[in-house]
N, C-alpha and C. Protein backbone atom coordinates (compact mmCIF):
# COMPACT_ATOMS: atom_id res chain seq x y z
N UNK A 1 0.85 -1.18 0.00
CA UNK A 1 0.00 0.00 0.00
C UNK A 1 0.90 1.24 0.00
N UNK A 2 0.28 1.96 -1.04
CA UNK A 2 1.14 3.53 -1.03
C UNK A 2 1.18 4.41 0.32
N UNK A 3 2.55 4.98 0.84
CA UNK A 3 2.43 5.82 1.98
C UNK A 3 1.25 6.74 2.21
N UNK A 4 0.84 7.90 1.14
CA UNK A 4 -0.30 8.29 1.34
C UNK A 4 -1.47 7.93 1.59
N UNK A 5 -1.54 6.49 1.02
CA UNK A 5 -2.99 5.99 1.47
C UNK A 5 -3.34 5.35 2.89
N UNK A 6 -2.15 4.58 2.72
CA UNK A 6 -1.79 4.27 4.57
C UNK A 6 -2.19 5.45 5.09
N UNK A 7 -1.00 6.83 5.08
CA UNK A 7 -1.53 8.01 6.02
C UNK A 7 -2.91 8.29 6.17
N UNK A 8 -3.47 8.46 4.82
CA UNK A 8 -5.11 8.82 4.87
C UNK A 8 -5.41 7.61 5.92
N UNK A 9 -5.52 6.76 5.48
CA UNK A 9 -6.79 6.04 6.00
C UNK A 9 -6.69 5.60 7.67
N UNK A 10 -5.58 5.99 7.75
CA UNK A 10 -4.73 5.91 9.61
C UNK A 10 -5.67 7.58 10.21
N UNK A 11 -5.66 8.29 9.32
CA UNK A 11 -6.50 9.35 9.68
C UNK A 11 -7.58 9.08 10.00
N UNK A 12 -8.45 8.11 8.76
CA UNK A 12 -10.12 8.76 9.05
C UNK A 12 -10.00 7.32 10.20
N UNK A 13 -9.42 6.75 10.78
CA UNK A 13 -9.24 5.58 11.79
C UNK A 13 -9.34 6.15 12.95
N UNK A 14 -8.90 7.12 12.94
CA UNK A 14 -8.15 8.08 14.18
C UNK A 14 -9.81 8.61 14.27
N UNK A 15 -9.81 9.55 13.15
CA UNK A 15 -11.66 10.35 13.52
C UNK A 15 -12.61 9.43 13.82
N UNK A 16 -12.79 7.69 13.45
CA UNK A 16 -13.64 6.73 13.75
C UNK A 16 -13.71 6.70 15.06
N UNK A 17 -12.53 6.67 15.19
CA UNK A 17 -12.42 6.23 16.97
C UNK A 17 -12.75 7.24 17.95
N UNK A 18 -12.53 8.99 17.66
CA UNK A 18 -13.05 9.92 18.17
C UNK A 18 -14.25 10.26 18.31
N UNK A 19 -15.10 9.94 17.14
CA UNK A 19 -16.37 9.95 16.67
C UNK A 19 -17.57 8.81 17.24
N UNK A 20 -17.13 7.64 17.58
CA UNK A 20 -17.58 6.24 18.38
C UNK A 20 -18.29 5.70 17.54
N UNK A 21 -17.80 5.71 15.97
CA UNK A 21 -17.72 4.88 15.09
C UNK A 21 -17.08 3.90 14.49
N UNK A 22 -17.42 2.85 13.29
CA UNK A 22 -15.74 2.58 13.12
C UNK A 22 -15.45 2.34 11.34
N UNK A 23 -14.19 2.11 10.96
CA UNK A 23 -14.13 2.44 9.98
C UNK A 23 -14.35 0.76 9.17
N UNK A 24 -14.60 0.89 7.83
CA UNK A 24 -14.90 -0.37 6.75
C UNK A 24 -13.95 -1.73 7.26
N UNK A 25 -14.13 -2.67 7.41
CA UNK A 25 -12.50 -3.46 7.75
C UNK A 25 -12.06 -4.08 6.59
N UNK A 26 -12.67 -3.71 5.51
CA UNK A 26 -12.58 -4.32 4.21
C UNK A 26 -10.85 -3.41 3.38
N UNK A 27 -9.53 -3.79 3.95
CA UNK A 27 -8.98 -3.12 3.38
C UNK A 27 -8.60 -2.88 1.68
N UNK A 28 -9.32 -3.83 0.91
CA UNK A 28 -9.63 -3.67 -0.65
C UNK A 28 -10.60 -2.32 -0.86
N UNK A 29 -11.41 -2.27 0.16
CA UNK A 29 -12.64 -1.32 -0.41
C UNK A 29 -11.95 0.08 0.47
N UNK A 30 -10.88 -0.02 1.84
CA UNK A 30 -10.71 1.15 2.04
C UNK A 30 -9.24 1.57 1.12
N UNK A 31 -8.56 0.85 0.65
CA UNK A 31 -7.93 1.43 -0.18
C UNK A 31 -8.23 2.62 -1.46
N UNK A 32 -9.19 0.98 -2.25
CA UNK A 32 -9.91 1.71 -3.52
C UNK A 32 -10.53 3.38 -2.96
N UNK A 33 -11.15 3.82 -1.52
CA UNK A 33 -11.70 4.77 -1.20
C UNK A 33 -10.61 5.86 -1.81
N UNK A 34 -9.72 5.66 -0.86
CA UNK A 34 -8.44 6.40 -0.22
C UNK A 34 -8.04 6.98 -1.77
N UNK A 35 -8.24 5.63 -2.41
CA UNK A 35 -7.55 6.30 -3.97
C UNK A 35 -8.05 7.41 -4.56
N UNK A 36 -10.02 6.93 -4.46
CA UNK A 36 -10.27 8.24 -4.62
C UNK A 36 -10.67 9.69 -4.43
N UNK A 37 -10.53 9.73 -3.11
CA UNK A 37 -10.53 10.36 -1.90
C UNK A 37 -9.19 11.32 -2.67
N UNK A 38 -8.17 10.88 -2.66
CA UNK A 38 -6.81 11.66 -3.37
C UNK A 38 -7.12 12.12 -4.42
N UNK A 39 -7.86 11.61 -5.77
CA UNK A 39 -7.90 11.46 -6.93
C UNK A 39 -8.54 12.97 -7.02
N UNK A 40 -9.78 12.98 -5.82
CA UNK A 40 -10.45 14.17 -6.47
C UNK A 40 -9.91 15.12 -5.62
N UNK A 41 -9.08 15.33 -4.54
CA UNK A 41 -7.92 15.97 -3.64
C UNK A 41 -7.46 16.76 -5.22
N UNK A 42 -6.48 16.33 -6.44
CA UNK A 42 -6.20 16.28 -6.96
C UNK A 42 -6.77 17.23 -8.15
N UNK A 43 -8.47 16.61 -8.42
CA UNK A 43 -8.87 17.42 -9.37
C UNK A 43 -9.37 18.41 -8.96
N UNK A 44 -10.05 18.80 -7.40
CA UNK A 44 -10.88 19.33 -7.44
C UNK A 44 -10.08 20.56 -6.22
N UNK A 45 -9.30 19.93 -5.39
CA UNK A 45 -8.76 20.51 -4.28
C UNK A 45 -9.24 20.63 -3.13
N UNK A 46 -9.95 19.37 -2.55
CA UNK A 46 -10.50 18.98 -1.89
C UNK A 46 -10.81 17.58 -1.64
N UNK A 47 -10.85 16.89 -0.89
CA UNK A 47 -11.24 15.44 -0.64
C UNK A 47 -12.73 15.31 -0.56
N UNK A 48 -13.36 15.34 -1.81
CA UNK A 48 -14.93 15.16 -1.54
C UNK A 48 -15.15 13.69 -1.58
N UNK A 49 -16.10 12.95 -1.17
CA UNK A 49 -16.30 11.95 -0.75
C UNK A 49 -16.43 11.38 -2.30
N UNK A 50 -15.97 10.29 -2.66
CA UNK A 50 -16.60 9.46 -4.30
C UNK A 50 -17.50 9.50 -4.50
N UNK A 51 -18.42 9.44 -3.42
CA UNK A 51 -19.94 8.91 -3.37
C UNK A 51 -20.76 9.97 -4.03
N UNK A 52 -20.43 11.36 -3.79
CA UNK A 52 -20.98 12.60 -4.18
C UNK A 52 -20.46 12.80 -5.29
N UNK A 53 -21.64 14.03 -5.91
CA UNK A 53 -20.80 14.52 -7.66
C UNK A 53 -20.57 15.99 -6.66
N UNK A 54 -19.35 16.40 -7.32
CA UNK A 54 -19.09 17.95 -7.05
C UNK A 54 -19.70 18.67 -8.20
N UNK A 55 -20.28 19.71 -7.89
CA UNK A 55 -21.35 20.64 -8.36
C UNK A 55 -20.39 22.01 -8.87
N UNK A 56 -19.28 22.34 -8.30
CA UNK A 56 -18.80 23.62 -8.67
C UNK A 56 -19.29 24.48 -8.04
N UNK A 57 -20.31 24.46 -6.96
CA UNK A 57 -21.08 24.97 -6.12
C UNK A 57 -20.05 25.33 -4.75
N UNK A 58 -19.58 26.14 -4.17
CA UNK A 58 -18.43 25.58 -3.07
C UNK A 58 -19.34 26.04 -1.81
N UNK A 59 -20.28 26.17 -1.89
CA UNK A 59 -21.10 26.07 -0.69
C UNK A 59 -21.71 24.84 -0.42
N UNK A 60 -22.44 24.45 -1.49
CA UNK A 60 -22.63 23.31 -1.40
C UNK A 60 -22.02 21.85 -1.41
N UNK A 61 -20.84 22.26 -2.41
CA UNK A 61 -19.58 21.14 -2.22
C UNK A 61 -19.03 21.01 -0.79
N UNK A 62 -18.91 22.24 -0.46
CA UNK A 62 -18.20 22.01 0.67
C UNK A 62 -18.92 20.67 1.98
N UNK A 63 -20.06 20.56 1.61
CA UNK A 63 -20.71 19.52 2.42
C UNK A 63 -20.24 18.47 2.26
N UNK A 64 -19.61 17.87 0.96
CA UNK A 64 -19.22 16.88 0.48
C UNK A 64 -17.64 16.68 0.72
N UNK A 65 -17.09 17.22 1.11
CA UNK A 65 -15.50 17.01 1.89
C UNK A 65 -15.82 16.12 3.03
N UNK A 66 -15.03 14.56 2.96
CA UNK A 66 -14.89 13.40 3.37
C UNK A 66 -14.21 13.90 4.90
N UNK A 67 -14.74 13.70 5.80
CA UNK A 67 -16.20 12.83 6.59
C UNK A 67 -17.53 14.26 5.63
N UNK A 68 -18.02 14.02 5.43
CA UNK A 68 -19.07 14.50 4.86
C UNK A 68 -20.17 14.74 5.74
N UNK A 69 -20.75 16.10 5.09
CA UNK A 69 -22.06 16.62 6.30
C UNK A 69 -23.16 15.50 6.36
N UNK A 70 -23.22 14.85 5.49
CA UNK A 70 -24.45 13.81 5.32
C UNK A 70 -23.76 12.85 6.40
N UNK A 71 -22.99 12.09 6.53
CA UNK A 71 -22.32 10.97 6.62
C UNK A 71 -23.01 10.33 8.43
N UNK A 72 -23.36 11.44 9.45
CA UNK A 72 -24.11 11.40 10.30
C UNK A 72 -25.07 10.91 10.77
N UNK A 73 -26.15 11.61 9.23
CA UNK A 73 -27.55 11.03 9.39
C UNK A 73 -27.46 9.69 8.63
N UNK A 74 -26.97 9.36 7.54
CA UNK A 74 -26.17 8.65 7.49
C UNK A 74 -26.13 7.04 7.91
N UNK A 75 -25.36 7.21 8.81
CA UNK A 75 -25.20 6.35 9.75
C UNK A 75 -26.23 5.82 10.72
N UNK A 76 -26.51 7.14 11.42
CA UNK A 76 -27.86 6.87 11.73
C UNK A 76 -29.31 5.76 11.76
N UNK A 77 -29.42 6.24 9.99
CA UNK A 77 -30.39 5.79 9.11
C UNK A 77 -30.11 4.38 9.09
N UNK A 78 -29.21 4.49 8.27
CA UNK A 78 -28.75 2.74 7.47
C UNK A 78 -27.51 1.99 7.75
N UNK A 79 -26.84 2.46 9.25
CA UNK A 79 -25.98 1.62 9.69
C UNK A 79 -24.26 1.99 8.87
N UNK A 80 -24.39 3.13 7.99
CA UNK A 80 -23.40 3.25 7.22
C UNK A 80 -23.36 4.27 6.19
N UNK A 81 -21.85 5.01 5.52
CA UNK A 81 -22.17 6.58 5.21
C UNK A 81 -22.39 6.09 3.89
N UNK A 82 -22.90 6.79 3.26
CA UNK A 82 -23.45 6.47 1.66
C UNK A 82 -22.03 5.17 0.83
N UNK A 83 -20.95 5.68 0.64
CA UNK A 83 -19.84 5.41 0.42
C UNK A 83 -19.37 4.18 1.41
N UNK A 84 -19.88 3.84 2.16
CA UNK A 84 -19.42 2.88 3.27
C UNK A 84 -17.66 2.87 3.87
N UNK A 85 -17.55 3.88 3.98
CA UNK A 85 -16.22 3.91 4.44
C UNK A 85 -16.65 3.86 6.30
N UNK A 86 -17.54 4.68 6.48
CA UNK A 86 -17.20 4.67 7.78
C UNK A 86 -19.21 3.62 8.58
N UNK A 87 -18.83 2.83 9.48
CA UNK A 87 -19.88 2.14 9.95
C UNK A 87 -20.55 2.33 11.50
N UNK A 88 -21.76 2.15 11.39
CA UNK A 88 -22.14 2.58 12.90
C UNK A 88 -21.58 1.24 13.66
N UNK A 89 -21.20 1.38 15.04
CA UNK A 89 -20.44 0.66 16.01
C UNK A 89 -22.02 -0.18 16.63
């Protein structure tokens, strides 16, 4: 696994555990995330979640930067954030 993706995903591990959630244990599916978690880091300059389309909107995008404003209710709801990176405990 690439250093950056390790780092990322040691991150949103860190916010799981702050948060009293926890993160995917599927490390195929949290990689693939991580990848594109960077990817759009990259295009967009921001880590918006995959799961979301960015709008060009930056008010409204901004909701969509991974942990994401949705990702809450979320959890909540269906046990898991749209994207399933992060899971209710």
């Amino acid at each position: 696994m690439e250093p950056e993706i390790k780092k990322l995903i040691e991150g949103y591990e860190e916010y799981a555990q702050k948060n009293g959630i926890k993160l995917n244990d599927s490390a195929q599916m949290l990689e693939g995330l991580a990848k594109r978690l960077l990817e759009n880091e990259k295009k967009y300059g921001a880590r918006y979640c995959p799961c979301r389309v960015v709008k060009g909107q930056p008010e409204i995008d901004q909701k969509s930067i991974c942990p994401c404003f949705y990702s809450k209710e979320e959890l909540e709801k269906t046990g898991h954030c749209l994207c399933w990176l992060f899971l209710k405990k």
